[in-house]
Protein backbone atom coordinates (compact mmCIF):
# COMPACT_ATOMS: atom_id res chain seq x y z
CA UNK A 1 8.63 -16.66 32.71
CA UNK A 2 5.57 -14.76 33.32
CA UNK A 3 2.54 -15.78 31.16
CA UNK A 4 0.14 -13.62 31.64
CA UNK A 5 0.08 -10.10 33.16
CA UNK A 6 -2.21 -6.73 33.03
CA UNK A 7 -0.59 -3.84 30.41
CA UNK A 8 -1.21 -0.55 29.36
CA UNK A 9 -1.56 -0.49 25.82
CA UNK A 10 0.85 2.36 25.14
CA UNK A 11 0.28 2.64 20.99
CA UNK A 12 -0.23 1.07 17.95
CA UNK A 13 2.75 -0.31 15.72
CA UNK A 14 3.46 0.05 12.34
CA UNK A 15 2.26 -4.23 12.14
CA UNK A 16 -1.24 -3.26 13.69
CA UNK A 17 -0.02 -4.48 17.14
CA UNK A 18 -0.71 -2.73 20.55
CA UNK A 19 2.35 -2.15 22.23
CA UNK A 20 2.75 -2.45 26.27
CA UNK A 21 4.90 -3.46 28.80
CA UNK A 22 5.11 -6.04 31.58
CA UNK A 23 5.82 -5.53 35.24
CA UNK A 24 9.45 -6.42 34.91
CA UNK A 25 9.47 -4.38 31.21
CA UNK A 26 9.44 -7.06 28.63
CA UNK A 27 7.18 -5.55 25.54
CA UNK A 28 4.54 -7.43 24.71
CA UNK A 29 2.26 -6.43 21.66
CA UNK A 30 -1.29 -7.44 21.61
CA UNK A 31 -3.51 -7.65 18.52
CA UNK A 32 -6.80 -5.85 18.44
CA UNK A 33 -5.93 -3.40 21.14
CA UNK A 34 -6.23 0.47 21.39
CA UNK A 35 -4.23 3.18 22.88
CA UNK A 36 -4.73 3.91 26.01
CA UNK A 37 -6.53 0.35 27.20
CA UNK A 38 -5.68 -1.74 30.22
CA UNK A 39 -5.55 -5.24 29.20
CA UNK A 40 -5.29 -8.45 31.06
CA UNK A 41 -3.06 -10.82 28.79
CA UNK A 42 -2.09 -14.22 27.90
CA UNK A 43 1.26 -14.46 26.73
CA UNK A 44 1.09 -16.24 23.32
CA UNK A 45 4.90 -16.60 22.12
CA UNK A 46 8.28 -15.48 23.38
CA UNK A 47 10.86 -14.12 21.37
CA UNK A 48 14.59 -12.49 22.62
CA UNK A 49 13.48 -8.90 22.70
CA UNK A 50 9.63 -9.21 22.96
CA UNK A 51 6.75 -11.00 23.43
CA UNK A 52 3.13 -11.52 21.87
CA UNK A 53 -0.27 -11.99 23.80
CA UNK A 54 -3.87 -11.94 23.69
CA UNK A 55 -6.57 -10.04 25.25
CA UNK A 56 -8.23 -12.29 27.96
CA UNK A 57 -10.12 -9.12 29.37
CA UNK A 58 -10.64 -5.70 28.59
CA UNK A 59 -10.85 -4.04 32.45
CA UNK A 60 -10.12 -0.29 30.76
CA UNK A 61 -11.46 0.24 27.14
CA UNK A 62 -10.94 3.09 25.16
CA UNK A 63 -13.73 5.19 24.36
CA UNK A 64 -13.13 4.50 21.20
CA UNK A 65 -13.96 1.07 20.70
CA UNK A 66 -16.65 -0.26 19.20
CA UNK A 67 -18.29 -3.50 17.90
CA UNK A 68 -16.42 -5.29 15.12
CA UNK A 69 -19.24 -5.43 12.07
CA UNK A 70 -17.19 -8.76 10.99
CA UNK A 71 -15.38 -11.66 12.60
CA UNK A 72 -14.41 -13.62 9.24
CA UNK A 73 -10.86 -13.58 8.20
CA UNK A 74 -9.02 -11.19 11.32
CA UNK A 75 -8.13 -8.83 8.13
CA UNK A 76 -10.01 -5.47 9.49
CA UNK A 77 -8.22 -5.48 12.51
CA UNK A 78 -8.86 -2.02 13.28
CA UNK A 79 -12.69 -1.98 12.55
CA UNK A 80 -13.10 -1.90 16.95
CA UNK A 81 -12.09 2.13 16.52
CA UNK A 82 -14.21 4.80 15.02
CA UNK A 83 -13.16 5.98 11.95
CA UNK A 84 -11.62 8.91 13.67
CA UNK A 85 -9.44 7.27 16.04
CA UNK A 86 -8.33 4.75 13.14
CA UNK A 87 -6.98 8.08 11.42
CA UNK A 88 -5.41 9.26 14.24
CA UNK A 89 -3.69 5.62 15.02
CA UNK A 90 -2.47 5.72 11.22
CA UNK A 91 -1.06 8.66 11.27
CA UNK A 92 0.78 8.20 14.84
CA UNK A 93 2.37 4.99 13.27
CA UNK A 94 3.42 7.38 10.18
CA UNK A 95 4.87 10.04 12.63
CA UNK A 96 7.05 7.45 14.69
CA UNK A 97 8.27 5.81 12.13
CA UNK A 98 9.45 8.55 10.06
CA UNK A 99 10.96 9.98 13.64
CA UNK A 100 12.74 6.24 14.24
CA UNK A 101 14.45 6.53 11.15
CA UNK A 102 15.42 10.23 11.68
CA UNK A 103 13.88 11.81 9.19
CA UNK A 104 11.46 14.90 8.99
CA UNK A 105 8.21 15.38 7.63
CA UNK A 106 6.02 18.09 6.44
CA UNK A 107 2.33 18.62 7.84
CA UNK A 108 0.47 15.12 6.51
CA UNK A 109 -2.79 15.53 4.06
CA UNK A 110 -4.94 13.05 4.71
CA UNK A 111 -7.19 11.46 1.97
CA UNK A 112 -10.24 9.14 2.76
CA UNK A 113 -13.70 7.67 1.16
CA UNK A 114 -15.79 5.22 1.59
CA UNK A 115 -14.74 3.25 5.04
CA UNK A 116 -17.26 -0.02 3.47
CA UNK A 117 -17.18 -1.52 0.65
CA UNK A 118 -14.44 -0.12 -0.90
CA UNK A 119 -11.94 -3.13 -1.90
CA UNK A 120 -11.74 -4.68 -5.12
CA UNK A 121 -9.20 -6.80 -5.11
CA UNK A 122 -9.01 -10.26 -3.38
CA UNK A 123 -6.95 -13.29 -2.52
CA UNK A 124 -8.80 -15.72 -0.78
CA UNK A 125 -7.49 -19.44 0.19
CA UNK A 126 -10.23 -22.33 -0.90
CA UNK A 127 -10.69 -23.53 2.86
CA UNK A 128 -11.27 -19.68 3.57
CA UNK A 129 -13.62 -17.96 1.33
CA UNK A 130 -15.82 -16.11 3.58
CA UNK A 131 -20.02 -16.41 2.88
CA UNK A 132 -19.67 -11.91 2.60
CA UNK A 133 -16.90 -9.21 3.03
CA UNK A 134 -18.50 -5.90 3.89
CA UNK A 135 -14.65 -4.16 3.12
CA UNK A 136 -15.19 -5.80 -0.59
CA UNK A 137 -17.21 -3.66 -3.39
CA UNK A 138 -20.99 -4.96 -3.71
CA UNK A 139 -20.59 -6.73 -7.13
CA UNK A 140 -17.83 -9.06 -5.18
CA UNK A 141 -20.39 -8.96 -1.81
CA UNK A 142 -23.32 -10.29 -3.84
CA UNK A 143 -21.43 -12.89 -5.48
CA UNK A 144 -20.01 -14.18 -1.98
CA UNK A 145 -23.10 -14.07 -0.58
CA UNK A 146 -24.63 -16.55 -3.63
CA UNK A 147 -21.27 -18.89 -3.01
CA UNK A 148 -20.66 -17.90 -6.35
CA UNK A 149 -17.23 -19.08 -6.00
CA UNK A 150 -17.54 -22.63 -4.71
CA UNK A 151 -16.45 -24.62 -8.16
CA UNK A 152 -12.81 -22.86 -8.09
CA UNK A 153 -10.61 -25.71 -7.13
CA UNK A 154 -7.29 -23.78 -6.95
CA UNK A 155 -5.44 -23.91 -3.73
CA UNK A 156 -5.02 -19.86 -3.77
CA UNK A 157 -6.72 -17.58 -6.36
CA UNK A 158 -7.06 -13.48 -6.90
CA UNK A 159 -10.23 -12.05 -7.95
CA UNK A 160 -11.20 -8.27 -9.01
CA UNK A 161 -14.45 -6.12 -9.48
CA UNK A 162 -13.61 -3.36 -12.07
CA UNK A 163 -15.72 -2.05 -14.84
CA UNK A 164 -15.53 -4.97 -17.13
CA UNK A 165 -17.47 -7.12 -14.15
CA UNK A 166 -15.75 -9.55 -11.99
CA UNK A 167 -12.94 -11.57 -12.68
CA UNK A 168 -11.28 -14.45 -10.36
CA UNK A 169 -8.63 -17.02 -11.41
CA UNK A 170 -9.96 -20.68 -12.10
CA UNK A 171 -13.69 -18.89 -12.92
CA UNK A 172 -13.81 -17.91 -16.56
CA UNK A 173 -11.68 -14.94 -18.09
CA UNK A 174 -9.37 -13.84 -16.16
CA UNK A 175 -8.47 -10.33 -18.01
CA UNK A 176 -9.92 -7.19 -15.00
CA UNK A 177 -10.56 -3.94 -16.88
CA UNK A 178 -10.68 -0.86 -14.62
CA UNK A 179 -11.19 2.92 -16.06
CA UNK A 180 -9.66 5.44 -13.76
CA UNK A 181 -10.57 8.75 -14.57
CA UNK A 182 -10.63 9.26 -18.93
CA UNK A 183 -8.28 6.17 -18.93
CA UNK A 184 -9.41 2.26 -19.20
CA UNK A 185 -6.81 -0.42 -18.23
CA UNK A 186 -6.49 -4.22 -18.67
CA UNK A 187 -4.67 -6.74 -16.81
CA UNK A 188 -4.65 -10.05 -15.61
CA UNK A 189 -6.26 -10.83 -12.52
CA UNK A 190 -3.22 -12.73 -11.25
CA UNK A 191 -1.29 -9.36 -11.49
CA UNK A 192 -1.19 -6.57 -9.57
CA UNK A 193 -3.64 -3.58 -9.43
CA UNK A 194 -4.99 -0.81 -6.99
CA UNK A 195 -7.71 -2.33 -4.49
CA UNK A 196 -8.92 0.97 -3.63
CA UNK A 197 -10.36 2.48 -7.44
CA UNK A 198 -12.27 5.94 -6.06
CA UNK A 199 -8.89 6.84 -4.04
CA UNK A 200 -6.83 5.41 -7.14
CA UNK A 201 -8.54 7.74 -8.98
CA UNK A 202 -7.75 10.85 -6.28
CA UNK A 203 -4.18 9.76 -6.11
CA UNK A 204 -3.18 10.12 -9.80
CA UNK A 205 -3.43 13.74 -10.28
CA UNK A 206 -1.42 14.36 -7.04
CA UNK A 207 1.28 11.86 -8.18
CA UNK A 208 1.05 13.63 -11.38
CA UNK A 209 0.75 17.32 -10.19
CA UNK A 210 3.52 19.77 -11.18
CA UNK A 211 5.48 17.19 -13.55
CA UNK A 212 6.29 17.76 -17.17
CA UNK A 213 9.18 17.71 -18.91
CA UNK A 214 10.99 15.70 -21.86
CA UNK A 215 11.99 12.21 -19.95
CA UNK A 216 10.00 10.73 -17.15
CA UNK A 217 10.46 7.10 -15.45
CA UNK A 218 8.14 5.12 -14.27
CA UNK A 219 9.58 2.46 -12.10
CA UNK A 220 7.62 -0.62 -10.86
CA UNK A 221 5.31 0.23 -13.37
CA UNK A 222 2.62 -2.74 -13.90
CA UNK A 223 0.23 -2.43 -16.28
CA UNK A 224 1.39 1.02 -17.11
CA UNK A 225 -1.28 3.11 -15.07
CA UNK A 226 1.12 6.39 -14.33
CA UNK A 227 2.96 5.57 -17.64
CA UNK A 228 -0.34 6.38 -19.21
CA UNK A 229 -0.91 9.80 -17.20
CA UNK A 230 2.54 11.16 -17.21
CA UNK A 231 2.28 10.76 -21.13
CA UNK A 232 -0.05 13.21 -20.96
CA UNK A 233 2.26 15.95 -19.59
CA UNK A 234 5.75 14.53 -20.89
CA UNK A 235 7.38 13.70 -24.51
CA UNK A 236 8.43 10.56 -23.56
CA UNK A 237 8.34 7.70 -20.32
CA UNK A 238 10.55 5.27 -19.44
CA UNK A 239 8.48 2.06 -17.57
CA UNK A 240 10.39 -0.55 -15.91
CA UNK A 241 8.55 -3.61 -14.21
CA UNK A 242 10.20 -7.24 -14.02
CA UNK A 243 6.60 -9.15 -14.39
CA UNK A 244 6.63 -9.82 -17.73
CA UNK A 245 3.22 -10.30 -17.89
CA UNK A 246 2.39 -6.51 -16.51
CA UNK A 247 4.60 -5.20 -19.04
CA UNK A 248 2.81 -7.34 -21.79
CA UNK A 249 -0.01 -5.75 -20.91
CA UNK A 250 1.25 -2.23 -19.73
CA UNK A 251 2.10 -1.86 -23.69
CA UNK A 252 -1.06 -3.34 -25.11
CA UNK A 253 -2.70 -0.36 -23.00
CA UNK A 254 -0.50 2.54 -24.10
CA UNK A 255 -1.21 0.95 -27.61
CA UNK A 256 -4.87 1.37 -27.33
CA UNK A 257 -4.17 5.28 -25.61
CA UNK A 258 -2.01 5.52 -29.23
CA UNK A 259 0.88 7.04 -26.81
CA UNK A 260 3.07 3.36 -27.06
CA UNK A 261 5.18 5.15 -29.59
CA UNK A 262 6.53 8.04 -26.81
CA UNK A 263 6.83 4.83 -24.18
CA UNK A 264 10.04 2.02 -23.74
CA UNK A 265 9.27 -0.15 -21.64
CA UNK A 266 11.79 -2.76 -19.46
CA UNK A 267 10.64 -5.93 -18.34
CA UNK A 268 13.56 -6.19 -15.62
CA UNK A 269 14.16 -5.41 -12.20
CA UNK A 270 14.94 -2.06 -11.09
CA UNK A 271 17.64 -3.50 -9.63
CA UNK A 272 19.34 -4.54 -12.81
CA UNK A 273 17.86 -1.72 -14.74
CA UNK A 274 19.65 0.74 -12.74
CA UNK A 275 23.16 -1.50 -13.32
CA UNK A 276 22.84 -1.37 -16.88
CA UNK A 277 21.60 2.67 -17.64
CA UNK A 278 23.69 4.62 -14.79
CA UNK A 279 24.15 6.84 -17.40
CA UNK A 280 20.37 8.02 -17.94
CA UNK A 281 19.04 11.09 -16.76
CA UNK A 282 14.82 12.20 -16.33
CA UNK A 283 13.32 14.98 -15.27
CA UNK A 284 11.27 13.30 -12.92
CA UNK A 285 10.56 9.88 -11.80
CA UNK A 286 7.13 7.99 -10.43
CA UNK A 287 8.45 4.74 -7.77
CA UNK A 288 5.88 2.52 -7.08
CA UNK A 289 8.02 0.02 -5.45
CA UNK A 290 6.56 -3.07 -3.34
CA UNK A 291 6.36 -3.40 0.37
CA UNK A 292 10.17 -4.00 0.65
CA UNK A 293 10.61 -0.78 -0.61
CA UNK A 294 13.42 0.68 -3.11
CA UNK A 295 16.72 -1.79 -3.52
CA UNK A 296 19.86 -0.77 -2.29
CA UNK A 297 21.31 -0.31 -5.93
CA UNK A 298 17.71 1.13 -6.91
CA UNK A 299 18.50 3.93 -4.16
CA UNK A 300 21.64 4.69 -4.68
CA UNK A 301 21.21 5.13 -8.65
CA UNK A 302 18.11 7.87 -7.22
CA UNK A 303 20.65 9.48 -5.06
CA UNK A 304 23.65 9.94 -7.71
CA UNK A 305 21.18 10.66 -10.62
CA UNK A 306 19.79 13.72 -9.01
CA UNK A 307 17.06 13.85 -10.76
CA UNK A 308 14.87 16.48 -9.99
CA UNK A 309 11.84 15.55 -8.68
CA UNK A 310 10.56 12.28 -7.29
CA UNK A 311 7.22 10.71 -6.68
CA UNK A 312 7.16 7.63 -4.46
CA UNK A 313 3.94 5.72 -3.68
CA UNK A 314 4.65 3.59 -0.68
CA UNK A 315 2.09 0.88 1.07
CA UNK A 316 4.58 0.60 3.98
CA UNK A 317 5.58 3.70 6.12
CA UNK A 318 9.01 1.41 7.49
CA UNK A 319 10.81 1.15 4.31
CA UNK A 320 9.23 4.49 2.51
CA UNK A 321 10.71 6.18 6.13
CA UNK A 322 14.39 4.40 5.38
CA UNK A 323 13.82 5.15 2.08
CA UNK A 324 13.26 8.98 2.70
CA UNK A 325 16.12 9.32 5.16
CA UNK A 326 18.58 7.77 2.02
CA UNK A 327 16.94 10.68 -0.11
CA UNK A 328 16.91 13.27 2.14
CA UNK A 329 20.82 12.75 2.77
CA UNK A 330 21.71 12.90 -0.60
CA UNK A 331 19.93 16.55 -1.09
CA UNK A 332 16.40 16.07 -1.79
CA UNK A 333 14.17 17.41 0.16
CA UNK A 334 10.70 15.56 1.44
CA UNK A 335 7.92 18.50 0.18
CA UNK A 336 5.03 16.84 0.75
CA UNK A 337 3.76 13.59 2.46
CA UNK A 338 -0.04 12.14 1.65
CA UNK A 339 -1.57 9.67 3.76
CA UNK A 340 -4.49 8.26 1.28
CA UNK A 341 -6.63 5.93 3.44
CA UNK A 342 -6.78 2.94 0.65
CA UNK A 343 -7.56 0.09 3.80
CA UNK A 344 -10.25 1.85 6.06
CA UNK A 345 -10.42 -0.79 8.85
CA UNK A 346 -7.02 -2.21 8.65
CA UNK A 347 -3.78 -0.49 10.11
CA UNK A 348 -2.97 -0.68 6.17
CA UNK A 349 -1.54 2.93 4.83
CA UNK A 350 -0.55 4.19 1.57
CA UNK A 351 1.48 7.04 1.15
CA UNK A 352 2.56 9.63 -1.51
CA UNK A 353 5.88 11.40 -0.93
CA UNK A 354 7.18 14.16 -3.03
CA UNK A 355 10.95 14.76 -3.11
CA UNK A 356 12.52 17.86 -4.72
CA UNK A 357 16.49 17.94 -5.25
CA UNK A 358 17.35 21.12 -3.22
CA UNK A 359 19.80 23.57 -4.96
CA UNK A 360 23.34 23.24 -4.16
């Protein structure tokens, strides 16, 4: 077998890889590669279909690399490209996916801020808490930076900067409050909650845009943050989230907003909420689903429901893409597709999709 070889890198996979070939065609993909490089390689691992490798030299590098800014944890793997050329990669991985799966897509908006110090939301491992973060907002940087964290004993812990200060498992309260736009919500820090806030905050009214009605659902709901905003514009919401502890707090919130009264909320799956209400019917419906996307049940209750419009928030273009094509087959039509740029430095995307049941 041949271990090491020179490649083209021919694009960037929906993983973060760079994809190329060997002389006799085996794909290889390489980590912290850009189109259009020629690498020399090290082949890493073999699999049956492909292979993995490592840059050993660069003898053709794009002209848009540039120095990483930070070598701690491997997580910004795409800080070596300008900003530009990280939109551009982003967005090629959204258009090939979509095309793999055989489904079309309108023209992409793309929505970015701040490409530093953005995140606020953490997991860190004890052996691996870095000394600073410049992706992590500066109340979590300065506490880094002071080893601020160094008495937490857990194995694995989750920390978050919102507007109530800083909160991190195994380090004193561990309730995150976070106001996005005229709302303020409260969760536990072990949940889970936007990293991004200022895009957050640019997302909701385009999740929210052009829905009202009587019913709404909100499924994989959390804590209850488009609950709260589609309250505003409907009679009544539907949440469903199986964490028990997100819908504990998802209705403490909607208390507080004094809208818990026009609100039921399901602590269940999806997947068994759809089994046992087949029956109900919305006029629109917010999916928030995690990186696995929509269940197969979860799907085909969307599909049969026909509900007409639906808002899906996707972090991973591979499943919202098979997720779409289900849709799109079953006589919805994809209207719009946002690419909000929550992960600058990462080949991380998260996506808004707007479906609208075509007329028969």
């Amino acid at each position: 077998m041949i271990d090491r070889g020179i490649i083209t890198i021919e694009k960037i996979i929906a993983l973060g890889d760079g994809m190329g070939h060997l002389e006799d065609g085996r794909v290889v993909f390489v980590p912290r590669s850009l189109p259009g490089e020629r690498v020399k390689i090290r082949v890493t691992r073999g699999k049956k279909d492909f292979l993995r490798g490592e840059i050993t030299e660069i003898m053709e590098a794009s002209p848009h690399r540039i120095p990483p800014r930070c070598g701690y944890c491997g997580g910004c793997d795409l800080q070596i490209a300008l900003s530009d050329c990280q939109t551009k990669i982003k967005l090629d991985i959204l258009q090939d996916t979509f095309r793999r799966a055989g489904c079309a897509i309108p023209p992409v908006e793309t929505i970015t801020g701040s490409p530093w110090e953005y995140r606020s939301r953490f997991q860190f491992h004890r052996r691996t808490v870095p000394p600073d973060c410049p992706a992590a907002v500066g109340a979590i940087r300065r506490m880094l930076q002071k080893h601020a964290f160094s008495s937490i004993k857990l194995a694995r812990w989750n920390l978050f900067a919102g507007t109530g200060g800083v909160a991190a498992e195994g380090l004193g309260d561990p309730v995150c409050e976070a106001r996005l736009l005229d709302k303020t919500f409260r969760f536990d820090v072990g949940g889970f909650f936007q990293s991004n806030l200022p895009l957050a905050e640019r997302m909701i009214p385009e999740v929210c845009r052009g829905l009202s009605g009587g019913e709404a659902l909100d499924m994989y709901s959390g804590a209850g943050v488009f609950a709260g905003f589609l309250l505003d514009a409907f009679d009544r919401v539907t949440t469903v989230e199986q964490n028990p502890t997100s819908v504990a707090w998802a209705v403490q919130n909607l208390r507080e907003m004094s809208v818990l009264s026009r609100c039921t909320a399901f602590a269940q799956s999806a997947r068994d909420w759809v089994k046992q209400n087949a029956a109900a019917r919305f006029d629109a419906v917010v999916a928030d689903p995690p990186r696995t996307g929509l269940e197969p049940e979860t799907a085909r209750w969307l599909c049969g429901a026909k509900i007409p419009r639906i808002r899906y928030v996707s972090c991973n273009p591979v499943t919202l893409a098979r997720d779409a094509a289900i849709l799109c087959g079953a006589g919805y039509r994809l209207s719009a597709l946002r690419f909000f740029d929550f992960y600058p430095q990462t080949h991380h995307l998260e996506l808004l999709a707007n479906f609208d049941r075509r007329e028969d």
